[in-house]
Protein backbone atom coordinates (compact mmCIF):
# COMPACT_ATOMS: atom_id res chain seq x y z
CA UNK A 1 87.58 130.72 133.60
CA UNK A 2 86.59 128.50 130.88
CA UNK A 3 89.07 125.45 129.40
CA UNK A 4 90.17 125.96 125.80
CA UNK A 5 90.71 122.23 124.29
CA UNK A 6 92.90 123.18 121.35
CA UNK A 7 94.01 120.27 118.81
CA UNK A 8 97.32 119.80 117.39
CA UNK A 9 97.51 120.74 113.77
CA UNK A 10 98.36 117.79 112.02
CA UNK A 11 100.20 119.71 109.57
CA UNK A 12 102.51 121.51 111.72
CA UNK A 13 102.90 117.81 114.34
CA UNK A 14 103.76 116.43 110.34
CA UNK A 15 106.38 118.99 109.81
CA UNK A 16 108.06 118.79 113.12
CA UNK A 17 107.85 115.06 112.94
CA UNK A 18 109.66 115.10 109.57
CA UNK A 19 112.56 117.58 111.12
CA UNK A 20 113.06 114.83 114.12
CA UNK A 21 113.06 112.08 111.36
CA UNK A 22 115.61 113.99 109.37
CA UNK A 23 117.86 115.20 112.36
CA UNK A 24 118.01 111.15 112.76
CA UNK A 25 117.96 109.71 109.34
CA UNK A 26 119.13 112.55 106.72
CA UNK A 27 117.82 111.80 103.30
CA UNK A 28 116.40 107.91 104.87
CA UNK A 29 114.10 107.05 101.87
CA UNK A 30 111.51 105.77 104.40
CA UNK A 31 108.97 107.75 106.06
CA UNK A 32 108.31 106.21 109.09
CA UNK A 33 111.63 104.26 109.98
CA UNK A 34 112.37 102.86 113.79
CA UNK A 35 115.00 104.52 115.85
CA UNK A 36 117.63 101.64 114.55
CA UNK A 37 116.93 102.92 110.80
CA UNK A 38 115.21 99.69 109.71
CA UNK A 39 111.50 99.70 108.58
CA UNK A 40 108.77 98.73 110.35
CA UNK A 41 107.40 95.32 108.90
CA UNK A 42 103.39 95.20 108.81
CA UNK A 43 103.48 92.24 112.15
CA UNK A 44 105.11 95.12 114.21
CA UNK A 45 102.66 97.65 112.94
CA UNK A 46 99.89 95.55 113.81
CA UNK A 47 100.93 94.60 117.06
CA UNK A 48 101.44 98.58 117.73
CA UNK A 49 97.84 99.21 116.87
CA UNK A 50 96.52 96.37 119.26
CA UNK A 51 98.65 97.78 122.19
CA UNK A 52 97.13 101.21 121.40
CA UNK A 53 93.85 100.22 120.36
CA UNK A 54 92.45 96.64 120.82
CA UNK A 55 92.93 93.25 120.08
CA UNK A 56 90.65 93.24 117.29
CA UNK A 57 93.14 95.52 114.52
CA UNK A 58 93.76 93.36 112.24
CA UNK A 59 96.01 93.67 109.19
CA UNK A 60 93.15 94.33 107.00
CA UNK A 61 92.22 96.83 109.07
CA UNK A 62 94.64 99.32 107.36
CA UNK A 63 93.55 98.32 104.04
CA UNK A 64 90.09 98.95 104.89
CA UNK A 65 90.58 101.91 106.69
CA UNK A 66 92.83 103.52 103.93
CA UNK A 67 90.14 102.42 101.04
CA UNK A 68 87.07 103.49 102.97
CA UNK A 69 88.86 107.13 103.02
CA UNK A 70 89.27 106.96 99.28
CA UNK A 71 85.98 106.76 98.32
CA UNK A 72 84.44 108.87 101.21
CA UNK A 73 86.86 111.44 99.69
CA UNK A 74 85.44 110.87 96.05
CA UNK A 75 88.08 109.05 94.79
CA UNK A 76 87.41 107.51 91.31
CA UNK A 77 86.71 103.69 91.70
CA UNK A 78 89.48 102.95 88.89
CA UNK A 79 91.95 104.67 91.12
CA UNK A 80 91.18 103.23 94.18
CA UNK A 81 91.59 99.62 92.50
CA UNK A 82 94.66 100.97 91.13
CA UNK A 83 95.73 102.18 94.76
CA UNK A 84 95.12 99.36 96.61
CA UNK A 85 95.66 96.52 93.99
CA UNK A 86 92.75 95.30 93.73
CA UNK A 87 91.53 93.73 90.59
CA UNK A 88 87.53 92.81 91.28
CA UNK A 89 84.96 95.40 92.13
CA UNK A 90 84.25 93.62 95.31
CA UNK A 91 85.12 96.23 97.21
CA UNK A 92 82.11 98.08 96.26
CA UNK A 93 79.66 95.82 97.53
């Protein structure tokens, strides 16, 4: 017998994520909210990642993270400035 190690589909984990969401919060303009309806701020997001990750997730982290897969995927440096608000090329370094 040999074990089969089969990933979840993020696209179809997505989907049935945005079905739970919706059975919970019809029409909630927010993605991601908690299970009282209110958003999560970016000090509560935070302090999920260091519980799940380590204690060195920072804020910036995200930012980083989320501008680092912009340009890996090609993304035009005007539009990642645009994206993440950034006004200096500094970022490019």
């Amino acid at each position: 017998m040999e074990a089969q190690h089969h990933s979840p589909c993020p696209h179809s984990s997505f989907l049935k994520y945005i079905d739970v969401r919706d059975s919970h919060f019809l029409f909630h303009p927010q993605l991601w909210p908690c299970e009282d309806g209110q958003v999560p701020t970016n000090s509560w997001e935070v302090q999920q990642m260091k519980a799940a990750l380590s204690d060195n997730v920072v804020g910036h982290s995200l930012w980083s993270g989320g501008m680092t897969a912009l340009a890996i995927s090609s993304t035009p440096d005007d539009h990642i400035q645009a994206r993440v608000h950034w006004s200096s090329d500094a970022y490019a370094l």
